[in-house]
N, C-alpha and C. Protein backbone atom coordinates (compact mmCIF):
# COMPACT_ATOMS: atom_id res chain seq x y z
N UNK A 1 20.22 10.08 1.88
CA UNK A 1 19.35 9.04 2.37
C UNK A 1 20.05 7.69 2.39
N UNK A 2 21.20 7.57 1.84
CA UNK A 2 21.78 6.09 1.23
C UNK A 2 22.26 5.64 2.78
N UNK A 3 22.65 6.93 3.45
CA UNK A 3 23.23 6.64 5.04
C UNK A 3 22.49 6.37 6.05
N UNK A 4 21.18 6.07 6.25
CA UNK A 4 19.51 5.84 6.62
C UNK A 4 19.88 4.31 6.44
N UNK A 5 19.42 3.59 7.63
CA UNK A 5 18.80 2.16 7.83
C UNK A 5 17.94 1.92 8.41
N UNK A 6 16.91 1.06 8.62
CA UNK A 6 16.25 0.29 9.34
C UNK A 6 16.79 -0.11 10.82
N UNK A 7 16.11 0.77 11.83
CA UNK A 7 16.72 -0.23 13.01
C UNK A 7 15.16 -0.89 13.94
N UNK A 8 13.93 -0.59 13.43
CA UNK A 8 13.21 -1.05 13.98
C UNK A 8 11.86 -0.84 12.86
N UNK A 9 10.61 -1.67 13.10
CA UNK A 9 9.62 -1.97 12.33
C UNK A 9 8.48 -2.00 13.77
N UNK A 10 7.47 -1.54 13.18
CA UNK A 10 6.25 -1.42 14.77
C UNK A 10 5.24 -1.64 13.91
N UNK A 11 4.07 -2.85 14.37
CA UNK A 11 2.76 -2.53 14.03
C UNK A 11 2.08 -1.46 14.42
N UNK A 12 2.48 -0.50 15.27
CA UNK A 12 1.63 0.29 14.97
C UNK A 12 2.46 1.66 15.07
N UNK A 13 1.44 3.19 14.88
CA UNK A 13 2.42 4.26 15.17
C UNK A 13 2.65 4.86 16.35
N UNK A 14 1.52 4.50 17.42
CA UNK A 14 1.85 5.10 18.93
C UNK A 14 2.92 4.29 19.27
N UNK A 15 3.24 3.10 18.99
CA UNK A 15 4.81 1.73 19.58
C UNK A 15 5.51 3.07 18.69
N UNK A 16 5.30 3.07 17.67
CA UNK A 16 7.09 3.45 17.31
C UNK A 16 7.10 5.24 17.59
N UNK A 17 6.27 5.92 17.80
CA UNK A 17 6.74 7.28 18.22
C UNK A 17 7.23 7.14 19.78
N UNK A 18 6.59 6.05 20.08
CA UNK A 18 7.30 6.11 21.74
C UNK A 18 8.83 5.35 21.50
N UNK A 19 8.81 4.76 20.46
CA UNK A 19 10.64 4.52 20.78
C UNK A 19 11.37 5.64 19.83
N UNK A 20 10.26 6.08 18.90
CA UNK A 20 11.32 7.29 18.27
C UNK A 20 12.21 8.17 19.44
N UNK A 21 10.75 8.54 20.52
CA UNK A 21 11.01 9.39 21.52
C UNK A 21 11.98 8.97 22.84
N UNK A 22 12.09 7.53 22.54
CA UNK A 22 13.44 7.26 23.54
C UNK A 22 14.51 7.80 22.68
N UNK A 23 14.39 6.85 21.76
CA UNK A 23 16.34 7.72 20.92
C UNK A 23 16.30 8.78 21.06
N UNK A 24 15.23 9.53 20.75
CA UNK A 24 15.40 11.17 21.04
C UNK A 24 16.24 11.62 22.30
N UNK A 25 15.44 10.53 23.36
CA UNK A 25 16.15 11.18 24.28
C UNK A 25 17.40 10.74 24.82
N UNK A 26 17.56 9.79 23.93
CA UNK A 26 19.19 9.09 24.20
C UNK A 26 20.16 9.83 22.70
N UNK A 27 19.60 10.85 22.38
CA UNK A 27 20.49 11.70 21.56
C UNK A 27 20.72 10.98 20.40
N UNK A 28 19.43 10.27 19.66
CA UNK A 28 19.72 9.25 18.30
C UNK A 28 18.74 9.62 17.64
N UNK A 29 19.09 10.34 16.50
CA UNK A 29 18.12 10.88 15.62
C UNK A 29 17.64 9.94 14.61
N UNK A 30 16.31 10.15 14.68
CA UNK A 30 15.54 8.95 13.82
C UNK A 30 14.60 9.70 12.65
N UNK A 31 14.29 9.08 11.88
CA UNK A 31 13.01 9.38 10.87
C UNK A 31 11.91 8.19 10.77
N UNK A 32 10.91 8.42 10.92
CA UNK A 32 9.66 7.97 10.62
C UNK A 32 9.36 8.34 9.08
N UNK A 33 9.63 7.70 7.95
CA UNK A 33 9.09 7.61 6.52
C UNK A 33 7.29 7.88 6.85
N UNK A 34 7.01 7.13 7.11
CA UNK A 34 5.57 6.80 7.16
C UNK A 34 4.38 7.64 8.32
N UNK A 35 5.37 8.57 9.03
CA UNK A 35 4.81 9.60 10.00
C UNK A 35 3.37 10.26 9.30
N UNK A 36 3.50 10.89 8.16
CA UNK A 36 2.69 12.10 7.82
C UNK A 36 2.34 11.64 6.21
N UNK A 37 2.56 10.65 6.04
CA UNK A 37 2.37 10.24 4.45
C UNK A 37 1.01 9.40 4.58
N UNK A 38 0.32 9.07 5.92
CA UNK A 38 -0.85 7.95 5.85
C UNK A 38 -1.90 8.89 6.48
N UNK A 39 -1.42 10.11 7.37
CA UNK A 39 -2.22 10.99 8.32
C UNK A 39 -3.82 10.94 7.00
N UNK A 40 -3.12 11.26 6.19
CA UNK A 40 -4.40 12.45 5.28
C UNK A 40 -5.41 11.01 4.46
N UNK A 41 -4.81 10.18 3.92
CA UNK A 41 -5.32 9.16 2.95
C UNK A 41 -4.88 7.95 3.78
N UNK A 42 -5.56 7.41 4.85
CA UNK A 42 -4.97 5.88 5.16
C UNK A 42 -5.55 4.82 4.41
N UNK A 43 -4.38 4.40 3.59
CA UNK A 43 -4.36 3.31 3.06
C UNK A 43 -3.63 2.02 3.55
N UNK A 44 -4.79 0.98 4.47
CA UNK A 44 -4.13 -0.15 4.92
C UNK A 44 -3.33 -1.03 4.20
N UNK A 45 -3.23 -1.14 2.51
CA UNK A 45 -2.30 -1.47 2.00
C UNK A 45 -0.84 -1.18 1.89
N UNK A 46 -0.36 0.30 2.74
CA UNK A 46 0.66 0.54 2.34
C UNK A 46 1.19 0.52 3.42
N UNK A 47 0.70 -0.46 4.84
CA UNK A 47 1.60 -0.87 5.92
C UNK A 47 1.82 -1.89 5.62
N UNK A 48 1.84 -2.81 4.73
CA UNK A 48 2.21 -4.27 5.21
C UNK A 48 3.78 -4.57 5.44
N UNK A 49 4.29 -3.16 5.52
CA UNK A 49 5.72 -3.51 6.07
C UNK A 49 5.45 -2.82 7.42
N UNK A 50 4.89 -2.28 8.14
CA UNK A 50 4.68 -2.13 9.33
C UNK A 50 5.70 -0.11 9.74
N UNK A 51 5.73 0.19 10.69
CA UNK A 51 5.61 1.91 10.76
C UNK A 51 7.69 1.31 11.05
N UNK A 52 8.30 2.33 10.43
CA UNK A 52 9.62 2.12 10.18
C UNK A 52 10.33 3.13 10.92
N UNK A 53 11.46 2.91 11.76
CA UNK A 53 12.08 3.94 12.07
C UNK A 53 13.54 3.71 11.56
N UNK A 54 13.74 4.83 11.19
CA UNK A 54 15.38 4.94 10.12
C UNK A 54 16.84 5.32 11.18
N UNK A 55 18.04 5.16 11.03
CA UNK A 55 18.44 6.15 11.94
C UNK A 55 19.75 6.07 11.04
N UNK A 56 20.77 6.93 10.95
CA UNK A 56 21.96 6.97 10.36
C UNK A 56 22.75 5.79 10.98
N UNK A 57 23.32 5.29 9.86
CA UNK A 57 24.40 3.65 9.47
C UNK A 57 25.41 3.32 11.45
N UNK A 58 25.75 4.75 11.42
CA UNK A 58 26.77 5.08 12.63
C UNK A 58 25.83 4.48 13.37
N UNK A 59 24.76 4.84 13.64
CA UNK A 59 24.03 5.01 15.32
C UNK A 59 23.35 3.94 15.26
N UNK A 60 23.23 3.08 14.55
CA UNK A 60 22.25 1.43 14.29
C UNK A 60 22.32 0.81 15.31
N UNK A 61 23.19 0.42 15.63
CA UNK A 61 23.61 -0.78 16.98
C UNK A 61 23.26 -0.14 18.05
N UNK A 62 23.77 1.16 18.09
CA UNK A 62 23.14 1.48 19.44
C UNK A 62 21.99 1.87 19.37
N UNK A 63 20.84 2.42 18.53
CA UNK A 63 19.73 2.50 18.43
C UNK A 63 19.19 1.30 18.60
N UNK A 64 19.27 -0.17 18.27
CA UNK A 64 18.93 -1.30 18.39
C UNK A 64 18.45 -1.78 19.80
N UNK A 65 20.48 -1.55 20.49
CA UNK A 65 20.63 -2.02 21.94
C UNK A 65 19.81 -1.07 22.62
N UNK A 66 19.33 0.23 22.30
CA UNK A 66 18.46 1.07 23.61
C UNK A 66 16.81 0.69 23.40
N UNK A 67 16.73 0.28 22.15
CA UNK A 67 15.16 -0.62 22.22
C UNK A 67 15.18 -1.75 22.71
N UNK A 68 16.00 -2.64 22.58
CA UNK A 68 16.26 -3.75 23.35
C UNK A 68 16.23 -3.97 24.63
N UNK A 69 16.95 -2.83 25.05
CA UNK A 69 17.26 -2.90 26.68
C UNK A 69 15.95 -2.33 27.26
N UNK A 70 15.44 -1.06 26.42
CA UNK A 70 13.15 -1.10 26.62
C UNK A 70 12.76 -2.06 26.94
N UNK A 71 12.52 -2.73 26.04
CA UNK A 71 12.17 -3.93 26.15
C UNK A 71 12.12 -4.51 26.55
N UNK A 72 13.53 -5.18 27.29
CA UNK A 72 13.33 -5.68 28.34
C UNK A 72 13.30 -5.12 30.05
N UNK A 73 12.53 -4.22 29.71
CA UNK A 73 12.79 -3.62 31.26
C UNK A 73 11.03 -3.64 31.31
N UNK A 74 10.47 -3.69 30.22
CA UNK A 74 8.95 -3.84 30.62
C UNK A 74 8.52 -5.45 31.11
């Protein structure tokens, strides 16, 4: 897990499964911590860091630049 960073933060979880699902499809494997840990017991206290997507240390920058470049294409 120590090789896991932060490359993006979403208020909500439909925003970040739709950019999970771009890296996916730009071949950048991600984790959602917070996917299946709120499904059963939502507790609004335990977003106040907002829905997290992880991706290995290597693939950061470019996981960054392909949300970015989303982004701005909307």
């Amino acid at each position: 897990m120590s090789d896991l960073v932060i490359v993006a933060r979403f208020a909500s979880r439909p925003e970040a499964t739709v950019a999970q699902s771009l890296l996916r499809s730009e071949g950048i494997e991600t984790l959602m911590p917070e996917f299946n840990a709120l499904l059963a017991d939502y507790d609004p206290s335990m977003m106040e860091h907002g829905w997290r997507l992880l991706a290995h240390k290597d693939d950061a920058e470019e996981a960054q630049a392909v949300l970015r470049d989303a982004q701005m294409e909307i």
